[in-house]
C-alpha atoms as a PDB file:
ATOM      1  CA  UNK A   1     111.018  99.827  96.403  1.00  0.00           C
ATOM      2  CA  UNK A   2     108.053 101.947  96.587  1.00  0.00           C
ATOM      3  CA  UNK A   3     104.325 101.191  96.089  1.00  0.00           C
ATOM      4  CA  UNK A   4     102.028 103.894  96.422  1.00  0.00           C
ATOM      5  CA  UNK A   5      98.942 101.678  95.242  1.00  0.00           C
ATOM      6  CA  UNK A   6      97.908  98.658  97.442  1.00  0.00           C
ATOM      7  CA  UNK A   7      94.519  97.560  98.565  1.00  0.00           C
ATOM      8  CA  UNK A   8      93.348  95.738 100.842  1.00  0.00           C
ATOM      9  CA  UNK A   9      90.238  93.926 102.397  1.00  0.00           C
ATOM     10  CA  UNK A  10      88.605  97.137 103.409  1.00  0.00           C
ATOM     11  CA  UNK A  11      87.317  97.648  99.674  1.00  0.00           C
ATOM     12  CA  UNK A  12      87.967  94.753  97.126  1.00  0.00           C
ATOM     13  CA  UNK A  13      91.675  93.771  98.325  1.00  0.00           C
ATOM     14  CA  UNK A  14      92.188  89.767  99.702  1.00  0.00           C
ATOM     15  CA  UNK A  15      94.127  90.700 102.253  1.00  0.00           C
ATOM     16  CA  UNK A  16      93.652  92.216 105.441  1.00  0.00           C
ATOM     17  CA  UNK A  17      95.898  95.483 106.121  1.00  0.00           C
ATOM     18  CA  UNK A  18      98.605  92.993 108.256  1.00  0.00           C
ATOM     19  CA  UNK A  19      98.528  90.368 105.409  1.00  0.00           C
ATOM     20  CA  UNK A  20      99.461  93.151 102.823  1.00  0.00           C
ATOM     21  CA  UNK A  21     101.733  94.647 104.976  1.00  0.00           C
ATOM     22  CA  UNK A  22     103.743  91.171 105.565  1.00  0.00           C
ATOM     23  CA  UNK A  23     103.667  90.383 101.926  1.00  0.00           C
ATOM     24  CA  UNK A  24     104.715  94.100 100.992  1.00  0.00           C
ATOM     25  CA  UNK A  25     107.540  93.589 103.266  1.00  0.00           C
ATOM     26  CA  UNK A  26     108.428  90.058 102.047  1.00  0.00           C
ATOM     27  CA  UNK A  27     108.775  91.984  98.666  1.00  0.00           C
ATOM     28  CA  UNK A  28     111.355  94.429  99.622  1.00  0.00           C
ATOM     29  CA  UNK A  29     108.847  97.086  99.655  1.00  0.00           C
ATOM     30  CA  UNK A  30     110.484 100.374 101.988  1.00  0.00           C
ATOM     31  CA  UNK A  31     107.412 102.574 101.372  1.00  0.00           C
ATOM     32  CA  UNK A  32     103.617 101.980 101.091  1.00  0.00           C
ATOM     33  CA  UNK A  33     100.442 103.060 100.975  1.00  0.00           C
ATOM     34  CA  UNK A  34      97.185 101.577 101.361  1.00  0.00           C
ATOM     35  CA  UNK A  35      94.907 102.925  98.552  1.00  0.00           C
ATOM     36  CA  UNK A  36      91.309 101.800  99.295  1.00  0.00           C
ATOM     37  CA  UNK A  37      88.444 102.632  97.353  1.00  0.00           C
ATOM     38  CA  UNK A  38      86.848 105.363  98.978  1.00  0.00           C
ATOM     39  CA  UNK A  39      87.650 104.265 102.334  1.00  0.00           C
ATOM     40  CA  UNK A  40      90.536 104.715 105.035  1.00  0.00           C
ATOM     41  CA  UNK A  41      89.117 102.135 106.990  1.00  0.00           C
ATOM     42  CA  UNK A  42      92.207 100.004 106.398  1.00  0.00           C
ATOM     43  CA  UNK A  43      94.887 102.470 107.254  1.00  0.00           C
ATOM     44  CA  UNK A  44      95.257 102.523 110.616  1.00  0.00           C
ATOM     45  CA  UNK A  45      95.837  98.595 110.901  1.00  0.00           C
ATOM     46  CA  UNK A  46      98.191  99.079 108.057  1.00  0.00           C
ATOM     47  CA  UNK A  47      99.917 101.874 109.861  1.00  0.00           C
ATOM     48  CA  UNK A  48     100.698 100.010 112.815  1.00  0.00           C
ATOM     49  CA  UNK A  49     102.087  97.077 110.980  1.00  0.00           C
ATOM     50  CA  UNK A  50     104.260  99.025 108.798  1.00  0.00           C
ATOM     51  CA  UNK A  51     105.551 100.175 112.047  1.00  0.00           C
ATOM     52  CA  UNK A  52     106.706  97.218 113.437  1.00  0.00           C
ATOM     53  CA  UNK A  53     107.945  95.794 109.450  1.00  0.00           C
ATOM     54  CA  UNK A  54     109.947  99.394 109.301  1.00  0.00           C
ATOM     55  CA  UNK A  55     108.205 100.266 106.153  1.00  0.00           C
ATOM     56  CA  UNK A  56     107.853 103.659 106.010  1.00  0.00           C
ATOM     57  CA  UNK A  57     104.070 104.106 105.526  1.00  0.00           C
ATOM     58  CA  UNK A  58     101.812 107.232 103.470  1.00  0.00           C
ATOM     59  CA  UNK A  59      98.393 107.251 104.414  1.00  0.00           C
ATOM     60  CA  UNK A  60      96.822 106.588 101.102  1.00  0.00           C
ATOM     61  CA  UNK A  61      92.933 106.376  99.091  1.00  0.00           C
ATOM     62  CA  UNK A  62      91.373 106.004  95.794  1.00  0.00           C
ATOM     63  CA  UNK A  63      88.249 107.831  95.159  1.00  0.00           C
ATOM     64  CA  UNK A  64      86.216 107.201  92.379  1.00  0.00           C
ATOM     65  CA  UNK A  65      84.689 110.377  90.425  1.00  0.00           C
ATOM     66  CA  UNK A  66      82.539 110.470  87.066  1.00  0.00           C
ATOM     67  CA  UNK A  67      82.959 112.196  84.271  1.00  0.00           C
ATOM     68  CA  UNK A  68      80.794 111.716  81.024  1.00  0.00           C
ATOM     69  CA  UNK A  69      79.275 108.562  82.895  1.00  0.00           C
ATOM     70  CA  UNK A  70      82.965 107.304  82.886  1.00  0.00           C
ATOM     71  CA  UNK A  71      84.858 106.363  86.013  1.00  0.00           C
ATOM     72  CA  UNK A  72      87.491 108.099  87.144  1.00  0.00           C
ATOM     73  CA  UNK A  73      90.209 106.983  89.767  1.00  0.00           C
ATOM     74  CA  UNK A  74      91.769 109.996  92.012  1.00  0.00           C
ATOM     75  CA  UNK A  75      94.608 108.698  94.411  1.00  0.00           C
ATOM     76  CA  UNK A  76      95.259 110.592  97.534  1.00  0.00           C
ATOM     77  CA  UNK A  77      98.101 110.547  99.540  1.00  0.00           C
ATOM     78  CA  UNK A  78      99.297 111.353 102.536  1.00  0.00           C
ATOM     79  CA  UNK A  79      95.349 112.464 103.789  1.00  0.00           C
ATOM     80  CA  UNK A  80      94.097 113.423 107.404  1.00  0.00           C
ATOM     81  CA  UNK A  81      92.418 110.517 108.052  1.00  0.00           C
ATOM     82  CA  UNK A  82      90.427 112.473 110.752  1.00  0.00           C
ATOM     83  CA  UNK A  83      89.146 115.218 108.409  1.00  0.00           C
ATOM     84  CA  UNK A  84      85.477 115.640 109.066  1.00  0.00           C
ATOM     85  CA  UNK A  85      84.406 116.731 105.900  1.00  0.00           C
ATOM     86  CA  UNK A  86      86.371 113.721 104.028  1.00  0.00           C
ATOM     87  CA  UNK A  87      84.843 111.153 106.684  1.00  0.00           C
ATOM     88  CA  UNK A  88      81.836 112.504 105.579  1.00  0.00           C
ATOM     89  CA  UNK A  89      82.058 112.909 101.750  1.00  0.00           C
ATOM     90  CA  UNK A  90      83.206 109.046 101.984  1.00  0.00           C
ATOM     91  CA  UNK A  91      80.688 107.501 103.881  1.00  0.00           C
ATOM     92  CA  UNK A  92      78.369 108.940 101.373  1.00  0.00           C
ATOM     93  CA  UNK A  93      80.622 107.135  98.386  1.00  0.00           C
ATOM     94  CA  UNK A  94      80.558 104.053 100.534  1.00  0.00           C
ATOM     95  CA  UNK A  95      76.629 104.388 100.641  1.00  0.00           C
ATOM     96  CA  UNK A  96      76.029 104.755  97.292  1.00  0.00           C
ATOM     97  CA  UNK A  97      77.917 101.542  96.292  1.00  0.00           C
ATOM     98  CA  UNK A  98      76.376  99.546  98.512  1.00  0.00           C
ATOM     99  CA  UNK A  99      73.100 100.762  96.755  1.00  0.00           C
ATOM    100  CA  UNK A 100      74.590  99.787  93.330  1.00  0.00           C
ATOM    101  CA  UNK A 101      75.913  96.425  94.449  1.00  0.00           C
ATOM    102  CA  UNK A 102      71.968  95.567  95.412  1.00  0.00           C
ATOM    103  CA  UNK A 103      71.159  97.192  92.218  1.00  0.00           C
ATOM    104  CA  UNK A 104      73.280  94.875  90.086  1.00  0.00           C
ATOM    105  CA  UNK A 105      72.131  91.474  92.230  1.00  0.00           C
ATOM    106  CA  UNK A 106      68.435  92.608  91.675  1.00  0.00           C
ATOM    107  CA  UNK A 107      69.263  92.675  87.957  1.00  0.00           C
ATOM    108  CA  UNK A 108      71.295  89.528  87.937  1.00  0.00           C
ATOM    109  CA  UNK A 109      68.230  87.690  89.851  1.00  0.00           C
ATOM    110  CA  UNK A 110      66.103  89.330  86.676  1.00  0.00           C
ATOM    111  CA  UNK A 111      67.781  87.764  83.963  1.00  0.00           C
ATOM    112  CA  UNK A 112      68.214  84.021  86.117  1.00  0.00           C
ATOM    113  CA  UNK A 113      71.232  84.498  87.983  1.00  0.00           C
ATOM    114  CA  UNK A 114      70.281  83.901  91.793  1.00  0.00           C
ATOM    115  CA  UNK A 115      72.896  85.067  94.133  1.00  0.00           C
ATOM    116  CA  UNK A 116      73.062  85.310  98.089  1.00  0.00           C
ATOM    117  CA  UNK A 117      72.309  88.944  98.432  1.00  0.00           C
ATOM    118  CA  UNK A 118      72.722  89.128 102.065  1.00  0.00           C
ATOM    119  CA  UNK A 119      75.529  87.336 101.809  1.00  0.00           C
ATOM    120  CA  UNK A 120      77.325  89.779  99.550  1.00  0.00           C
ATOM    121  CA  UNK A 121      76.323  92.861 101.213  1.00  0.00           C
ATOM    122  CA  UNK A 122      76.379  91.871 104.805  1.00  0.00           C
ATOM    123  CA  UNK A 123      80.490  92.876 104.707  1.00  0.00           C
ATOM    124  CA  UNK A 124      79.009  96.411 103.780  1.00  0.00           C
ATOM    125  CA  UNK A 125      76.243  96.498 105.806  1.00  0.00           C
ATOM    126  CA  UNK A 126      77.670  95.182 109.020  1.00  0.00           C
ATOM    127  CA  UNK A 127      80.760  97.571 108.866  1.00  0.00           C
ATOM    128  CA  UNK A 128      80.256 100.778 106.977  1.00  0.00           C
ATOM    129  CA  UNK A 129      83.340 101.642 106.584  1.00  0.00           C
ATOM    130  CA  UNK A 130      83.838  98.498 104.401  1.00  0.00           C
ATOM    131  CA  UNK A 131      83.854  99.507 100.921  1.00  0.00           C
ATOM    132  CA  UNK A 132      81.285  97.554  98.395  1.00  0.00           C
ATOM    133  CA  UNK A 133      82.375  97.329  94.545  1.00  0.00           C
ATOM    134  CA  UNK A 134      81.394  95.145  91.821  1.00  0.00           C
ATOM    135  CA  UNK A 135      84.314  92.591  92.511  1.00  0.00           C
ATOM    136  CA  UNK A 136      82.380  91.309  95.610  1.00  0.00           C
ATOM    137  CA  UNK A 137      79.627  90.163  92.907  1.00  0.00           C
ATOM    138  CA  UNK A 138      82.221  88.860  90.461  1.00  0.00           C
ATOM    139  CA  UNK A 139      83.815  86.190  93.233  1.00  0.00           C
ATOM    140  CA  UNK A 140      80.086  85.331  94.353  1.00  0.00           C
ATOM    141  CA  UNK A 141      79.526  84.254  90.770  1.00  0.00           C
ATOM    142  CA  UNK A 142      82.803  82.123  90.565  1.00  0.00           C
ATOM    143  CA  UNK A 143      81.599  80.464  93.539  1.00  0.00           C
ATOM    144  CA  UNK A 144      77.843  79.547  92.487  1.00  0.00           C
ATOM    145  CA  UNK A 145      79.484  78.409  89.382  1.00  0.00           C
ATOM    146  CA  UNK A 146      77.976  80.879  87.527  1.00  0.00           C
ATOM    147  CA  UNK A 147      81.240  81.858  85.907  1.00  0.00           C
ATOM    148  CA  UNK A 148      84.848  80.466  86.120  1.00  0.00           C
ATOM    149  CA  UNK A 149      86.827  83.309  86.845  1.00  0.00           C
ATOM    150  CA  UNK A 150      86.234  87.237  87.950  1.00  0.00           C
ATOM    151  CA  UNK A 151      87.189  88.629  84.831  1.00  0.00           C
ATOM    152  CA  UNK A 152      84.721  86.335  83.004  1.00  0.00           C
ATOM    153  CA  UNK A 153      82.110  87.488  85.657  1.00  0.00           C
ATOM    154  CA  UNK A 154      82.910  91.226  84.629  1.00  0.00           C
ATOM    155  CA  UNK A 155      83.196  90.557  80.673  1.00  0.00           C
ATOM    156  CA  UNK A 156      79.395  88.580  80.756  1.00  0.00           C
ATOM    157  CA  UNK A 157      77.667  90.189  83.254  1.00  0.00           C
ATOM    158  CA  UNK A 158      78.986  93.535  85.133  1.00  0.00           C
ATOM    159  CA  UNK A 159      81.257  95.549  82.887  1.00  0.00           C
ATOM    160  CA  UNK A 160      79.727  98.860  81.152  1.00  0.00           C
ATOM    161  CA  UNK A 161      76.883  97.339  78.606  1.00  0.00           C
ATOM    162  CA  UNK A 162      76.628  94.355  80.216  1.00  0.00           C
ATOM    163  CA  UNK A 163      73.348  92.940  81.323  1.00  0.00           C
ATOM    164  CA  UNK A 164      73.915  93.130  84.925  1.00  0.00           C
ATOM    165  CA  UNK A 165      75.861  96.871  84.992  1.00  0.00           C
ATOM    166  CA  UNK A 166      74.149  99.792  86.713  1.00  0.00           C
ATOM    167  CA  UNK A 167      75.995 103.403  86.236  1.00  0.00           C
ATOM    168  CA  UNK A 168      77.500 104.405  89.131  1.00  0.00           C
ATOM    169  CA  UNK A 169      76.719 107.470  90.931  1.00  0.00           C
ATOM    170  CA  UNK A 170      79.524 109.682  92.419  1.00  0.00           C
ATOM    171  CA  UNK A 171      81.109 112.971  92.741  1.00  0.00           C
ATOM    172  CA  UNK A 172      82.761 114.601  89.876  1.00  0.00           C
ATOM    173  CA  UNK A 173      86.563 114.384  89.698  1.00  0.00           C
ATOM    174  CA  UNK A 174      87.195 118.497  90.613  1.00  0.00           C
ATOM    175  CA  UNK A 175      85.164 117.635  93.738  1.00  0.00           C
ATOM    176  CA  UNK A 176      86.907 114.818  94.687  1.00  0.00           C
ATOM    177  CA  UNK A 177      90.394 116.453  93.832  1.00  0.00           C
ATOM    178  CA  UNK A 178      88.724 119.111  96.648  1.00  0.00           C
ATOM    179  CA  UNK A 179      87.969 117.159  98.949  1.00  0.00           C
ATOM    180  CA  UNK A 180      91.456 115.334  98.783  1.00  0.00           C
ATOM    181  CA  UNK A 181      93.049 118.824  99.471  1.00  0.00           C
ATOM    182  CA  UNK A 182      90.502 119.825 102.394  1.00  0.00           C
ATOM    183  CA  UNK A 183      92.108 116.584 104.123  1.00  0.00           C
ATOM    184  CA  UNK A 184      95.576 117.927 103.331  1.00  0.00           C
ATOM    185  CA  UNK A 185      96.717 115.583 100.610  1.00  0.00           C
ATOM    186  CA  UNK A 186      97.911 115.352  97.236  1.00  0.00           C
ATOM    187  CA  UNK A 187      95.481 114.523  94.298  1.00  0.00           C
ATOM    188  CA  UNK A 188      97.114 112.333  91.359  1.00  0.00           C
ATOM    189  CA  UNK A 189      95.048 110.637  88.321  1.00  0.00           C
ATOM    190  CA  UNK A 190      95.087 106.849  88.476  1.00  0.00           C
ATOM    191  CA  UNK A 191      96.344 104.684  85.632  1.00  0.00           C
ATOM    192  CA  UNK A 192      95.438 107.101  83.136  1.00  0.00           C
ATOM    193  CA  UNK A 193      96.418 105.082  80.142  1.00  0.00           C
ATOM    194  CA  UNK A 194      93.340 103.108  81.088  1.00  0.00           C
ATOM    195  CA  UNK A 195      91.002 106.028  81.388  1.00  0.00           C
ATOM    196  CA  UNK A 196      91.957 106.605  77.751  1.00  0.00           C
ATOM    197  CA  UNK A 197      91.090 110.502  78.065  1.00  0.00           C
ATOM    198  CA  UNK A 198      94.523 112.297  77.891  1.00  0.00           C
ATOM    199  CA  UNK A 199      92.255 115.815  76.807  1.00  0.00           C
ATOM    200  CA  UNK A 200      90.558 116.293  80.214  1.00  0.00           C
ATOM    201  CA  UNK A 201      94.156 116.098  82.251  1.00  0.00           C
ATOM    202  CA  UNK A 202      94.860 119.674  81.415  1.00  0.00           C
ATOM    203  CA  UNK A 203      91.030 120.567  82.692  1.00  0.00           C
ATOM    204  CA  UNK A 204      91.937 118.604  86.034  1.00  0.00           C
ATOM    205  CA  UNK A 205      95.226 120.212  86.288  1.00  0.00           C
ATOM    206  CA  UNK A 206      93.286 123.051  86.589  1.00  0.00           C
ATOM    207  CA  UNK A 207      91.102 122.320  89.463  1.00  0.00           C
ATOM    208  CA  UNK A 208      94.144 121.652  91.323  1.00  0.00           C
ATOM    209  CA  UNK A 209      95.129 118.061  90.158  1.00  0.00           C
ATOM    210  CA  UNK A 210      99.124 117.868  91.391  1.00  0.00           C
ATOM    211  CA  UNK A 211     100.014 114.340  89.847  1.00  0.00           C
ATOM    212  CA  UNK A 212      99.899 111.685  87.605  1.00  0.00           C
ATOM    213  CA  UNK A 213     100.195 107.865  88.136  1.00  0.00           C
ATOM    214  CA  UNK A 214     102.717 107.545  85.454  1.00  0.00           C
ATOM    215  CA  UNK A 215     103.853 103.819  87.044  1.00  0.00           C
ATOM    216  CA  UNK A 216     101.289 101.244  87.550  1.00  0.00           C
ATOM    217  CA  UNK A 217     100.754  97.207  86.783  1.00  0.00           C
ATOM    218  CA  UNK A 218      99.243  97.792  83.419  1.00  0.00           C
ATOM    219  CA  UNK A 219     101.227 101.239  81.754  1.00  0.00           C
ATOM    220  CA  UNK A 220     104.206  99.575  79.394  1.00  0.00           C
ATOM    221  CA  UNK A 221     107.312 101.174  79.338  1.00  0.00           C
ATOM    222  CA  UNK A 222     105.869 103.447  76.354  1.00  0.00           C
ATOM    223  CA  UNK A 223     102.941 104.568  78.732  1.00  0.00           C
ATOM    224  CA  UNK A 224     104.833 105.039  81.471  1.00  0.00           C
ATOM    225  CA  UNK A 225     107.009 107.133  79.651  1.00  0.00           C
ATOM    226  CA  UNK A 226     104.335 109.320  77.939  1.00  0.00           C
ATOM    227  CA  UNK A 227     102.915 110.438  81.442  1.00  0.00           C
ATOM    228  CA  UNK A 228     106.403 110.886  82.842  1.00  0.00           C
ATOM    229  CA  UNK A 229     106.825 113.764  80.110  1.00  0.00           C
ATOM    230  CA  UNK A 230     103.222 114.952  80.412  1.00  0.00           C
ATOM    231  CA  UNK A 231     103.238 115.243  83.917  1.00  0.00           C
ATOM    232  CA  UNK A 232     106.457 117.631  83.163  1.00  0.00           C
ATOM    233  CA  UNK A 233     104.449 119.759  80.703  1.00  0.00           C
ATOM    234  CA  UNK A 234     101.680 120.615  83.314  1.00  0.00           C
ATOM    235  CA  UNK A 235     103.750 121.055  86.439  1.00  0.00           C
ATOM    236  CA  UNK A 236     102.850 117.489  87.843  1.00  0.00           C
ATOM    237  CA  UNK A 237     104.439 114.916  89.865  1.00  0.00           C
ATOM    238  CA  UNK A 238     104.464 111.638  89.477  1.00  0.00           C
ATOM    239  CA  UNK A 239     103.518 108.962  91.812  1.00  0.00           C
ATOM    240  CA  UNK A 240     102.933 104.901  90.909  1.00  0.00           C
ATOM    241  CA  UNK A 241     102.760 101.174  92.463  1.00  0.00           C
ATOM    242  CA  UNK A 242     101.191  98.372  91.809  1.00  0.00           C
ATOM    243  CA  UNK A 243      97.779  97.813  92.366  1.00  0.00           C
ATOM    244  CA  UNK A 244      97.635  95.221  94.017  1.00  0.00           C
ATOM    245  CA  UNK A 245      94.676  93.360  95.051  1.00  0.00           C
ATOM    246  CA  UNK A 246      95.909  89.907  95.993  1.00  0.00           C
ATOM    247  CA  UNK A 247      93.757  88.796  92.860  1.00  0.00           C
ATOM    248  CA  UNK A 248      95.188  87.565  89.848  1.00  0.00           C
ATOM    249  CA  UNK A 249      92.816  88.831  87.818  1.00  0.00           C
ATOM    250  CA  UNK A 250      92.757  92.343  89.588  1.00  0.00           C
ATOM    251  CA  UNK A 251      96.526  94.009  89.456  1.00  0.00           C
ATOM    252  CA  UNK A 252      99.410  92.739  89.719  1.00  0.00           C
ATOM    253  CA  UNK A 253     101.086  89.576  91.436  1.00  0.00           C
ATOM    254  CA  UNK A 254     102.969  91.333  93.938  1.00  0.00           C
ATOM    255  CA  UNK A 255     102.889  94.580  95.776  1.00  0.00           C
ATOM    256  CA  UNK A 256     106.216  96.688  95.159  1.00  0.00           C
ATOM    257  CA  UNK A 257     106.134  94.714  91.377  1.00  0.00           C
ATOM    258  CA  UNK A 258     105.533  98.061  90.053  1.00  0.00           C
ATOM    259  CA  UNK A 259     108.023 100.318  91.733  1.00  0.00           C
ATOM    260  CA  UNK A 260     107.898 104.417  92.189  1.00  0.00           C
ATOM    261  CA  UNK A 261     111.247 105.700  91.420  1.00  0.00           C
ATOM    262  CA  UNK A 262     112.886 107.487  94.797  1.00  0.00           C
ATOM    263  CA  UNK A 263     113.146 111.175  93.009  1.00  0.00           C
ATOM    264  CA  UNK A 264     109.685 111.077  91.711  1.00  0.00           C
ATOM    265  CA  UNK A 265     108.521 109.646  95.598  1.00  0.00           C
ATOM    266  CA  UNK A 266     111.002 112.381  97.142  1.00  0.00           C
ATOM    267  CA  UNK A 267     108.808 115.106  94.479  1.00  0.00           C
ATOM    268  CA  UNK A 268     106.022 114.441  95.911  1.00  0.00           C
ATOM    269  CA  UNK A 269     106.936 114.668  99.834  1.00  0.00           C
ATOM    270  CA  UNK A 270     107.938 118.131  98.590  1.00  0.00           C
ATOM    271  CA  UNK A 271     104.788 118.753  97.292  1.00  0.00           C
ATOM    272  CA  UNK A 272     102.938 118.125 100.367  1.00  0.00           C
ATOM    273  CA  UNK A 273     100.845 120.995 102.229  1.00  0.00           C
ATOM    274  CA  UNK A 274     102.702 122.426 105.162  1.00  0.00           C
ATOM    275  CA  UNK A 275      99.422 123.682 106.854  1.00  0.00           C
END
């Protein structure tokens, strides 16, 4: 079982990088990643846990790019989490979500919708290598009552041309895929059945993309299919999991409930830089 796409409480995950880990292996799971957004911060406690669960464990990240003022999800795997220019690039990401997060409460508190801003942000503030995202405003409304669940929170207030939604700033997806490869990784396009925007893979390929998430929580067999052969027309691996966020409104139940097959997983290894 094999789940290249976990998160964790370093971005908008519910568990901590042990809790996933012990979950992950009460699943069956044999390899894993930890796929934050735009942070590794979660990693290295995930690392050592996978260690003593004998999960074999790929150092793992989602970066979010734009394209078109549409949000694109680029999976790394098996980064240097010491590259310089990646620590960099990321704490500039991380940065630039925490100003959108104050953005969004500022316009939330304009339309009657008070929320404890310090509250929200002090996770980002207090450790910067915490991730901020829009989920952390979601679960503040379900608590003040303003909304029953997350997904409600997203549909009234914070999804794209909602009242509350603020375009987010960040890095096109050729400089992420870049940046991904400065830190010695591998660059694959999340879920994209969800991005909806099958013309611009080829364009990506191009700039050096070298796989598609053909597997994940919320491709159908037909999906998952369709980027199995595409990723075969361009040259592309595959890689998948779950995304799993410990939120049942957010990914799936489980990690490993979305499973990478082992030759597609083995492709990949193969694919990684030797230098």
């Amino acid at each position: 079982m094999i789940d290249l796409h976990t998160h964790t409480t370093a971005s908008d995950g519910r568990r901590t990088p042990a809790e996933l880990v012990a979950c992950a292996a009460a699943a069956g799971v044999t390899v894993l990643s930890v796929t934050d957004h735009d942070t590794s911060a979660g990693c290295d406690a995930a690392a050592a846990a996978c260690v003593d669960a004998g999960i074999e464990f790929v150092p793992g990240i989602e970066i979010t790019a734009i394209r078109a003022d549409v949000d694109i999800h680029v999976l790394g795997y098996f980064i240097d989490l010491g590259s310089a220019a990646l620590v960099t690039f990321l704490a500039d990401q991380r940065r630039r979500r925490l100003e959108r997060v104050r953005q969004m409460i500022l316009k939330l508190a304009g339309c009657g919708v008070e929320l404890d801003a310090d509250a929200i942000l002090q996770p980002g503030i207090g450790d910067t290598a915490r991730s901020a995202g829009r989920p952390w405003i979601a679960r503040s409304l379900v608590e003040r009552g303003h909304c029953t669940t997350t997904g409600e929170a997203f549909d009234r207030w914070l999804a794209r041309g909602r009242p509350a939604y603020v375009p987010r700033p960040a890095a096109p997806p050729e400089e992420v895929v870049a940046r991904i490869h400065e830190a010695r990784g591998l660059a694959s396009l999340a879920h994209p059945g969800l991005l909806g925007h099958d013309d611009w893979i080829p364009e990506f390929t191009s700039a050096g993309l070298d796989a598609l998430e053909a597997y994940h929580s919320r491709h159908d067999a037909e999906r998952t299919k369709h980027y199995v052969a595409l990723a075969g027309r361009l040259g592309l691996g595959v890689s998948g999991g779950s995304d799993y966020h410990a939120d049942e409104t957010h990914g799936a139940v489980a990690p490993g409930s979305v499973s990478l097959p082992r030759p597609a997983y083995d492709a990949l290894v193969r694919r990684k830089p030797t230098t």
